[in-house]
Protein backbone atom coordinates (compact mmCIF):
# COMPACT_ATOMS: atom_id res chain seq x y z
CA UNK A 1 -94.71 -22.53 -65.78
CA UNK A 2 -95.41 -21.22 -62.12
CA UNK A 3 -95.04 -24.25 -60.57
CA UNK A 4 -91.81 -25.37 -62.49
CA UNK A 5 -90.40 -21.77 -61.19
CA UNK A 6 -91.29 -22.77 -57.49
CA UNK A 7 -89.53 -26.41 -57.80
CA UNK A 8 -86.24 -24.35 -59.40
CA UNK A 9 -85.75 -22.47 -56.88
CA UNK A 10 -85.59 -24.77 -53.66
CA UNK A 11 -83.42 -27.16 -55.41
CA UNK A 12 -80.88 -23.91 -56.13
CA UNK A 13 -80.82 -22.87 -52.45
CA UNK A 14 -79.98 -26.54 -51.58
CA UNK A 15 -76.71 -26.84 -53.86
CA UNK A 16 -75.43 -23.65 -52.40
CA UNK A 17 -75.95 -25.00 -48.89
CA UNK A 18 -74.14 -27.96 -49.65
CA UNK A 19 -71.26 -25.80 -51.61
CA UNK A 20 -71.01 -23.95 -48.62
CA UNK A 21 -70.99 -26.78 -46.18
CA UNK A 22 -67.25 -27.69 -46.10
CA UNK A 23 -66.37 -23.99 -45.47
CA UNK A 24 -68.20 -23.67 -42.29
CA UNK A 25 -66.89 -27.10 -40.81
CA UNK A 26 -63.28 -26.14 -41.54
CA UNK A 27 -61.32 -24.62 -37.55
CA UNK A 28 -58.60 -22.18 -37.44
CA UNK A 29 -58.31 -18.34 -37.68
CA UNK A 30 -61.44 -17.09 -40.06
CA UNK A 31 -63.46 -13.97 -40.76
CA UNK A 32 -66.87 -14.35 -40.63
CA UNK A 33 -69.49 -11.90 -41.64
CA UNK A 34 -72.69 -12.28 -40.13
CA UNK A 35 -75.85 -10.75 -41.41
CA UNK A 36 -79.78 -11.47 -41.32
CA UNK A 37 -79.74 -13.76 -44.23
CA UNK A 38 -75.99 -15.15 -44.79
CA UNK A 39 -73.18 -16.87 -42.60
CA UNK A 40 -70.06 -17.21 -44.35
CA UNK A 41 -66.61 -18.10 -42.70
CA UNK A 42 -63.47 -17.57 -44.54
CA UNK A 43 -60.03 -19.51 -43.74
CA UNK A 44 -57.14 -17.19 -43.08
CA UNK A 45 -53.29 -18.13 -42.73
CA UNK A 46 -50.54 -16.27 -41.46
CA UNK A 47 -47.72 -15.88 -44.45
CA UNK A 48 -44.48 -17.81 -43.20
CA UNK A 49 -42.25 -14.19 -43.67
CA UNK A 50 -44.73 -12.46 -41.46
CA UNK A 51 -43.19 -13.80 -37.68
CA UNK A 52 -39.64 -13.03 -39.01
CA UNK A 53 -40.60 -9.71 -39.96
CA UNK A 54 -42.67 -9.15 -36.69
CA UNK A 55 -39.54 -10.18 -34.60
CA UNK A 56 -37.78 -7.57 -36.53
CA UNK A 57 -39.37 -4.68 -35.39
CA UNK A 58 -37.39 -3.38 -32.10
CA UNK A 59 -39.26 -1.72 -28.94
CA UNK A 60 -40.14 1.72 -29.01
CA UNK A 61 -41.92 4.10 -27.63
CA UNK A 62 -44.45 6.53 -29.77
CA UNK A 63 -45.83 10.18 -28.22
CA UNK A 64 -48.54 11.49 -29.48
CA UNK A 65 -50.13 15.00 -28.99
CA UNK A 66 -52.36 16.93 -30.98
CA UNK A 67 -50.32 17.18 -34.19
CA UNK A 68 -47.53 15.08 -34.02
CA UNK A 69 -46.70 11.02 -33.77
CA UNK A 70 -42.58 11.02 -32.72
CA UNK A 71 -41.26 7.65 -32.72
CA UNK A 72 -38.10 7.06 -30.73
CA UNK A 73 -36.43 3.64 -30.63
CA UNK A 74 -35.79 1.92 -27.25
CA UNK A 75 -31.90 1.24 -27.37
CA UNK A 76 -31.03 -2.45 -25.49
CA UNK A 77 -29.41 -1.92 -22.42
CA UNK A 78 -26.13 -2.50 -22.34
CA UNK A 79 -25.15 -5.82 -20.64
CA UNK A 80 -22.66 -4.08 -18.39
CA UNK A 81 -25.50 -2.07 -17.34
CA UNK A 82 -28.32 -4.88 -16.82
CA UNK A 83 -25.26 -6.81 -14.18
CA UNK A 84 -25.69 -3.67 -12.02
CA UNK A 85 -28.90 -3.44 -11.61
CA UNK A 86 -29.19 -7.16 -10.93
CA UNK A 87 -27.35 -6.30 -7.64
CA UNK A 88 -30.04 -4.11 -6.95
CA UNK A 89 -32.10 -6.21 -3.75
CA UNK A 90 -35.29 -6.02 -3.47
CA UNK A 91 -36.80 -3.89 0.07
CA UNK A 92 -39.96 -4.21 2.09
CA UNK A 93 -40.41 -1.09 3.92
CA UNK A 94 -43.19 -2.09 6.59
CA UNK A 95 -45.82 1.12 8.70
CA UNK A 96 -47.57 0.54 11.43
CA UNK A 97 -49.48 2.72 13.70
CA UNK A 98 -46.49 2.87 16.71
CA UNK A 99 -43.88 1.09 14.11
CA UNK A 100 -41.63 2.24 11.17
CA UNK A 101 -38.76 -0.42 9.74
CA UNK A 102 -37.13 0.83 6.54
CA UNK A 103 -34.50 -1.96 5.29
CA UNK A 104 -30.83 -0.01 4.29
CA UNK A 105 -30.88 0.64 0.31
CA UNK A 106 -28.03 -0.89 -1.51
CA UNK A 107 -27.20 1.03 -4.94
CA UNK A 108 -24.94 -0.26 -7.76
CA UNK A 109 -21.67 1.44 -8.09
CA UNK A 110 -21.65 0.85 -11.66
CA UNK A 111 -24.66 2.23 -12.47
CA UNK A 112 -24.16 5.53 -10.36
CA UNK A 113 -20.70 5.83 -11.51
CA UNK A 114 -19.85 6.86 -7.99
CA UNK A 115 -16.84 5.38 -6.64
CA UNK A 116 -15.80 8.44 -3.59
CA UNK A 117 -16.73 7.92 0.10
CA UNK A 118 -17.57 10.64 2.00
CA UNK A 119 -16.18 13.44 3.71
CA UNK A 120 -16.06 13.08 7.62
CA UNK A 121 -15.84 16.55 9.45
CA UNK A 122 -16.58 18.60 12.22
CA UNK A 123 -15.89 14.99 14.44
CA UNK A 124 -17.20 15.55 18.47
CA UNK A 125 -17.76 13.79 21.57
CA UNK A 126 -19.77 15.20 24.37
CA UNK A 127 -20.34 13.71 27.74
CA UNK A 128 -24.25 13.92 28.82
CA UNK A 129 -24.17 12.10 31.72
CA UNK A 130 -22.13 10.00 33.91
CA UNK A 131 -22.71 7.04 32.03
CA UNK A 132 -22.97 7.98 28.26
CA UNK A 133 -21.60 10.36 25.60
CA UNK A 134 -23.14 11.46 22.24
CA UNK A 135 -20.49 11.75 19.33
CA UNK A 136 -21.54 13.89 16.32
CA UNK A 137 -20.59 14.79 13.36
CA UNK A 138 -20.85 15.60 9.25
CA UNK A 139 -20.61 14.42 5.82
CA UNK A 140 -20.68 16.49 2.81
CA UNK A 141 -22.90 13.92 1.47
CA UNK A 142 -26.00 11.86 2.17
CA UNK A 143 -24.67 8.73 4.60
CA UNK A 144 -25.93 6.39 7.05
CA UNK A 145 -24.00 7.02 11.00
CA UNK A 146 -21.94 3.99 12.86
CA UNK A 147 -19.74 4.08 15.88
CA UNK A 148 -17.95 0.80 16.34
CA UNK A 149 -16.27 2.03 20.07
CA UNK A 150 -14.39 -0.43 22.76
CA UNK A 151 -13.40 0.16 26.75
CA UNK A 152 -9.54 -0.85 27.61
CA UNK A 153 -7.69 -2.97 25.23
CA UNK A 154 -8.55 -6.52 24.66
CA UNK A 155 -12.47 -5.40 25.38
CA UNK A 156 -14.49 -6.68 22.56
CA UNK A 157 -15.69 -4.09 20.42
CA UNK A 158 -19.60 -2.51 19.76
CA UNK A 159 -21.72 -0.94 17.37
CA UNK A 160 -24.68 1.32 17.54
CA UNK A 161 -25.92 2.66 13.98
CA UNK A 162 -28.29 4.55 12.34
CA UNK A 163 -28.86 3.34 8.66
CA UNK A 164 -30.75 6.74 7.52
CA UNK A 165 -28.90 8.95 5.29
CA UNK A 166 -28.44 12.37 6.51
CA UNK A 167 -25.81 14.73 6.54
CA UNK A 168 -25.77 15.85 10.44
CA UNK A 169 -24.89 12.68 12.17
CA UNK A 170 -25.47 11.68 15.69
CA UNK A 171 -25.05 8.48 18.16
CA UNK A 172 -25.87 8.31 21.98
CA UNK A 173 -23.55 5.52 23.38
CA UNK A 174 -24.92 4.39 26.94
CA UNK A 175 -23.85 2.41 29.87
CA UNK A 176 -20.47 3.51 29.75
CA UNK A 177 -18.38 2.58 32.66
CA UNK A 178 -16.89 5.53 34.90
CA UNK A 179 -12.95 5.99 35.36
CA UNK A 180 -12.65 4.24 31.91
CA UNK A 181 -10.78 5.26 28.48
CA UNK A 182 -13.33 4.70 25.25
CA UNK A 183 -11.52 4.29 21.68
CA UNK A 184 -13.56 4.39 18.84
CA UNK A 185 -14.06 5.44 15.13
CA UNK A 186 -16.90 6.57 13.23
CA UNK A 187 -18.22 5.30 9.45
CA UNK A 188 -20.56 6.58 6.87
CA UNK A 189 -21.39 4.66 4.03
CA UNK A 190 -23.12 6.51 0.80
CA UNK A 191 -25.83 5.74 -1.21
CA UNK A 192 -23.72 4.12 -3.91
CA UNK A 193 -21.65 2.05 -0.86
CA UNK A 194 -18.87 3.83 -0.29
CA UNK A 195 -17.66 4.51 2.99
CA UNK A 196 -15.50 6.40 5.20
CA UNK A 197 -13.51 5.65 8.08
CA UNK A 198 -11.68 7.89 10.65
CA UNK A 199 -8.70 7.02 12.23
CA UNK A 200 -9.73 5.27 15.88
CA UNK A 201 -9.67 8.05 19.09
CA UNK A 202 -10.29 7.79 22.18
CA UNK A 203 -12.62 9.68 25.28
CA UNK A 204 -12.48 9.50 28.64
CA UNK A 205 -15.50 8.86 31.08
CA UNK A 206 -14.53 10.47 34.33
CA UNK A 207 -15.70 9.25 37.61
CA UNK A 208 -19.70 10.45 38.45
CA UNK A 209 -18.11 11.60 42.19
CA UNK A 210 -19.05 15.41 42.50
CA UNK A 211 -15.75 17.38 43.22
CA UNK A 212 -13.54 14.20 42.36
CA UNK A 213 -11.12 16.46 40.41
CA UNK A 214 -8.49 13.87 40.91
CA UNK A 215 -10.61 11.00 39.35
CA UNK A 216 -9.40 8.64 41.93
CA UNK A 217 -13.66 7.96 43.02
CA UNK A 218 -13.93 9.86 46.12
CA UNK A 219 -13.96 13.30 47.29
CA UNK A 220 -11.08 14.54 49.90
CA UNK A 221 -8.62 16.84 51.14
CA UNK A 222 -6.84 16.90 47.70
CA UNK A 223 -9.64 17.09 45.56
CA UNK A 224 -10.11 20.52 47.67
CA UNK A 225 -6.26 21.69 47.44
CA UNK A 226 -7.06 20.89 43.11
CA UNK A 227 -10.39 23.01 43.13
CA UNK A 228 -8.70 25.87 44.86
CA UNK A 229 -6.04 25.77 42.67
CA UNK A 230 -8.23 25.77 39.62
CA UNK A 231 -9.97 28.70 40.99
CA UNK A 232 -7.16 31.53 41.74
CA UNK A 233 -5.32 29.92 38.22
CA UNK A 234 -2.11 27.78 39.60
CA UNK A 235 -0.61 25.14 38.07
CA UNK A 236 -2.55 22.38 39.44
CA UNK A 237 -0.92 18.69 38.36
CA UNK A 238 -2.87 15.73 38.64
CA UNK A 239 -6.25 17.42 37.94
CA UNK A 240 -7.56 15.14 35.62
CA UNK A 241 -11.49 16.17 35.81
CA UNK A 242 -11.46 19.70 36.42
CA UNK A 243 -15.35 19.96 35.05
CA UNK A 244 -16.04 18.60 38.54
CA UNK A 245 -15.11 21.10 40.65
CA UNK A 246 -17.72 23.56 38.23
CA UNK A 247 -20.41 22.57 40.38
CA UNK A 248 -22.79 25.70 38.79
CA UNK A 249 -21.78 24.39 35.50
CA UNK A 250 -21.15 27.78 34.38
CA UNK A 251 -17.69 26.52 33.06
CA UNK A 252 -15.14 27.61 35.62
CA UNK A 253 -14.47 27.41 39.29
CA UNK A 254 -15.48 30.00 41.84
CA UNK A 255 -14.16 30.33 45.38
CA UNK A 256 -17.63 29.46 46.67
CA UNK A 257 -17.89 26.26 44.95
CA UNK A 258 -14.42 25.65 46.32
CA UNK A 259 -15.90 26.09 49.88
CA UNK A 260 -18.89 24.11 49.53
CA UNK A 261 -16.64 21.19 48.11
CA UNK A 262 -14.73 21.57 51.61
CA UNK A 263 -17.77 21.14 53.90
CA UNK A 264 -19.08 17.89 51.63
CA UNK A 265 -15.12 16.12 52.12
CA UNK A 266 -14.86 17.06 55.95
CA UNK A 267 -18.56 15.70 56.52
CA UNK A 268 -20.44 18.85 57.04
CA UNK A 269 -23.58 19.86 55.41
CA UNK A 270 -23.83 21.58 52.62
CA UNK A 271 -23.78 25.36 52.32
């Protein structure tokens, strides 16, 4: 009886093997459960409603916290929306040890909803040396600074910029020619691109000749007769750079300075 039991019971393991044997040689998705004794893979697939239903579910976004799951759904932007901020380019800003380059930023209109340019104010020009002039001024809103200036008419015209926004705005022109009427305007453009223009005006560069009150490039007898005039307060026509008869630079003209501009035109030496 023992030794029928012992023939039994090889011959059942061996027809659950082969039960068992098309299972494992099937591929695809599965579960398998894996223990000391027993492999057994099961074939899974995916109900046909289940990727419709998936595709159904829109984007959100869940926030969790110690008692609370809050599930808000992400609402499509609108397509009016997504144009903007296609027109958004993409910047490299580059640092290097002695080196800084920042490329302008160019914001959608649309997006920002702001369509007004700046407010120009508080325009200036200010001569700082014989060949250059700094011309300042403000916005009542963050802008970049340009100066688009010319010499007589029919002189092509130039540009120096600054493309950082800021609302105290400054630009040194240089190499400015003496004895020569500038015209120029200034522009600020916003962060959404608006920008602002002022009406074109116009400086004068007056010749670098100390005393040349006259502005005709050299220092004489008249530029003396102007001077002196300047200093007791008589009308004094055809004084068209009065700041250089202030030799001190204290802003007017004392009888002193009118003396020493005397020795320099006759050819003496200075007091």
């Amino acid at each position: 009886m023992k030794a029928r039991m012992i023939w039994i019971l090889p011959a059942v393991l061996c027809l659950v093997v082969l039960c068992l044997a098309p299972s494992l040689s099937q591929n695809g998705a599965g579960i398998e459960v894996r223990d000391a004794q027993v492999v057994r893979e099961l074939s899974m697939r995916m109900d046909e409603r289940l990727p419709g239903r998936l595709a159904s579910v829109s984007e959100r976004i869940g926030i969790y916290c110690a008692s609370l799951v809050h599930w808000d759904p992400i609402v499509p932007i609108p397509p009016q929306f997504q144009s903007d901020l296609a027109k958004v380019r993409e910047r490299i800003c580059m640092v290097g040890a002695g080196q800084v380059r920042v490329e302008a930023l160019t914001y959608p209109r649309g997006a920002i909803k702001d369509v007004t340019p700046p407010t120009i104010s508080g325009l200036e020009v200010t001569l700082t040396g014989p060949d250059s002039a700094s011309i300042t001024w403000t916005t009542n809103e963050f802008a970049d600074s340009r100066v688009i200036y010319r010499g007589e008419p029919g002189v092509p015209s130039q540009a120096v910029e600054n493309p950082l926004y800021t609302l105290e705005h400054k630009i040194t022109l240089s190499g400015l020619q003496t004895r020569t009427t500038y015209y120029f305007k200034v522009l600020s453009t916003d962060r959404s691109g608006n920008t602002a223009t002022t009406p074109e005006q116009t400086f004068y560069v007056a010749s670098a000749v100390e005393g040349d009150v006259n502005d005709d490039g050299v220092l004489n007898m008249m530029d003396v007769t102007l001077a002196l005039r300047l200093c007791i307060g008589a009308d004094a026509p055809g004084v068209k750079n009065p700041r250089a008869a202030d030799l001190d630079g204290d802003g007017k003209v004392s009888i002193g300075e009118v003396v020493r501009l005397l020795y320099r035109a006759v050819g003496l030496a200075p007091l």
